[in-house]
Protein backbone atom coordinates (compact mmCIF):
# COMPACT_ATOMS: atom_id res chain seq x y z
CA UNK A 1 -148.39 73.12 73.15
CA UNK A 2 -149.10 73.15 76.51
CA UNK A 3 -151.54 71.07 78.86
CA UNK A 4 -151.33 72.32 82.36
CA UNK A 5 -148.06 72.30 83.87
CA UNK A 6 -146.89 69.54 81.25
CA UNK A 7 -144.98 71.23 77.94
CA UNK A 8 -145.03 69.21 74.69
CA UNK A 9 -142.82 70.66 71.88
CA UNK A 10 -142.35 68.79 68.49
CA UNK A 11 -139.21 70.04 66.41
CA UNK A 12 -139.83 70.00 62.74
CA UNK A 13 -137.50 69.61 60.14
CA UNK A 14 -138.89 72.29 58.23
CA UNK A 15 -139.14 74.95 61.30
CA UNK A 16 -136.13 73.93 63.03
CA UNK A 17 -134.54 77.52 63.85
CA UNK A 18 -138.37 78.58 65.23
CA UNK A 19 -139.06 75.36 66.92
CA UNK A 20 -135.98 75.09 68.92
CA UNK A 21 -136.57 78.78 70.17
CA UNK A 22 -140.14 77.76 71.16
CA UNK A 23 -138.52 75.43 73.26
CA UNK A 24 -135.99 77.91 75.07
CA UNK A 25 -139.12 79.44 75.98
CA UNK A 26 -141.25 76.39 77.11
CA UNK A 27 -137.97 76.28 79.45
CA UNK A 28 -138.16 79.30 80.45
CA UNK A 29 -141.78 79.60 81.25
CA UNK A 30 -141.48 76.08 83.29
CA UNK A 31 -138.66 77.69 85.06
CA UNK A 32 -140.13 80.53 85.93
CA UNK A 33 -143.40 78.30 87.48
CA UNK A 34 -140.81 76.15 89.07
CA UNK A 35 -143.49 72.89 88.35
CA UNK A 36 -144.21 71.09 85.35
CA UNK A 37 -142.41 68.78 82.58
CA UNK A 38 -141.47 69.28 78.66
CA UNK A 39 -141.27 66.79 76.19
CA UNK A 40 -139.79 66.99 72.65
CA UNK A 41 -141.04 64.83 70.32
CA UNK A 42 -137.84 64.54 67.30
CA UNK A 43 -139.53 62.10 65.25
CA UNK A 44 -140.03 64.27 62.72
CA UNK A 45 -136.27 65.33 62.41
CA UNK A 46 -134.29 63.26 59.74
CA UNK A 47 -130.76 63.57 61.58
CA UNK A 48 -130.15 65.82 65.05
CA UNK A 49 -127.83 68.67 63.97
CA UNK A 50 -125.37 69.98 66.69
CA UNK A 51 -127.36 72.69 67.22
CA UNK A 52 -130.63 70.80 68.33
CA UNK A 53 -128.29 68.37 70.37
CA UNK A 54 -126.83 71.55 72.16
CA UNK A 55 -130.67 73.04 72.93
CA UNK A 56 -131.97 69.86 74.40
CA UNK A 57 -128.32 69.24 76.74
CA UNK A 58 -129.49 72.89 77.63
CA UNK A 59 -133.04 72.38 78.14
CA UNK A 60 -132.26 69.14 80.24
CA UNK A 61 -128.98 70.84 82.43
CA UNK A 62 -132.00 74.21 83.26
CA UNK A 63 -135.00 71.54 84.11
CA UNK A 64 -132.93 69.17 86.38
CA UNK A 65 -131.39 71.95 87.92
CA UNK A 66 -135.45 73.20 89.29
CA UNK A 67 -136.69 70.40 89.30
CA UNK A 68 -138.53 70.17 85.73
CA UNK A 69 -139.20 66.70 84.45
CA UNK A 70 -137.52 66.32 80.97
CA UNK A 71 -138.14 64.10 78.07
CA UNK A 72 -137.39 63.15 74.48
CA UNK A 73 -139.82 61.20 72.87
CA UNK A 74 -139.22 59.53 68.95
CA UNK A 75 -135.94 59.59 69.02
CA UNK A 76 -134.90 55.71 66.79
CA UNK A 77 -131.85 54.47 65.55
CA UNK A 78 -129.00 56.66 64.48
CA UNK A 79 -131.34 59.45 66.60
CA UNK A 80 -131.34 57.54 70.01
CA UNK A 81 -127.82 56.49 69.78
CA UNK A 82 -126.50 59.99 69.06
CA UNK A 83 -128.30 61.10 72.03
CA UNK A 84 -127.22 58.31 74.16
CA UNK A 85 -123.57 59.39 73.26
CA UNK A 86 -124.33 63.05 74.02
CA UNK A 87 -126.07 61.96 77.81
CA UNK A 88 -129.38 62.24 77.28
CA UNK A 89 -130.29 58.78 77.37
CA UNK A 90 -131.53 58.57 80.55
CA UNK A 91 -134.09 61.42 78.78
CA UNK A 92 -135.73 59.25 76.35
CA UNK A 93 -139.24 57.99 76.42
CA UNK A 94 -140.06 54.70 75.79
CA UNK A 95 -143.62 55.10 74.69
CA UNK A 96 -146.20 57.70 73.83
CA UNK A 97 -145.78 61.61 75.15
């Protein structure tokens, strides 16, 4: 979902495979701009597979490198610390979107 320049993409449990390619392309599209941010909200994800941690070290590595803010909103517990291992503390919200 998009509001202006700001990206907001939710991954779902249940559309994992199709919501982590709507991301690549949220990227992509910000990229191509060169302005904007993206959020993921995970708080609907019961654990982060390897492959979701890989897409959003990806997503991250593409929007610092141009300048794209980058965020990861409702990540708790077992969710946060696995991406706090990974590097992508620094990413996390601390409130709303």
């Amino acid at each position: 979902m998009r509001t202006s320049a700001r990206v907001f993409v939710p991954l779902e449990q249940s559309n994992l495979a199709h919501d982590l390619l709507v991301l690549r392309a949220a990227a992509a599209e910000s990229l191509m701009r060169g302005e904007g941010s993206i959020t993921v909200d995970v708080s609907s994800l019961r654990r982060l597979s390897s492959e979701t941690i890989a897409a959003l070290l990806w997503t991250r590595r593409k929007c610092n490198g141009h300048g794209i803010g980058f965020t990861v909103s409702g990540a708790k517990g077992t969710a946060a610390q696995a991406l706090t291992r990974c590097g992508l503390g620094e990413a996390l919200a601390t409130g709303g979107r």
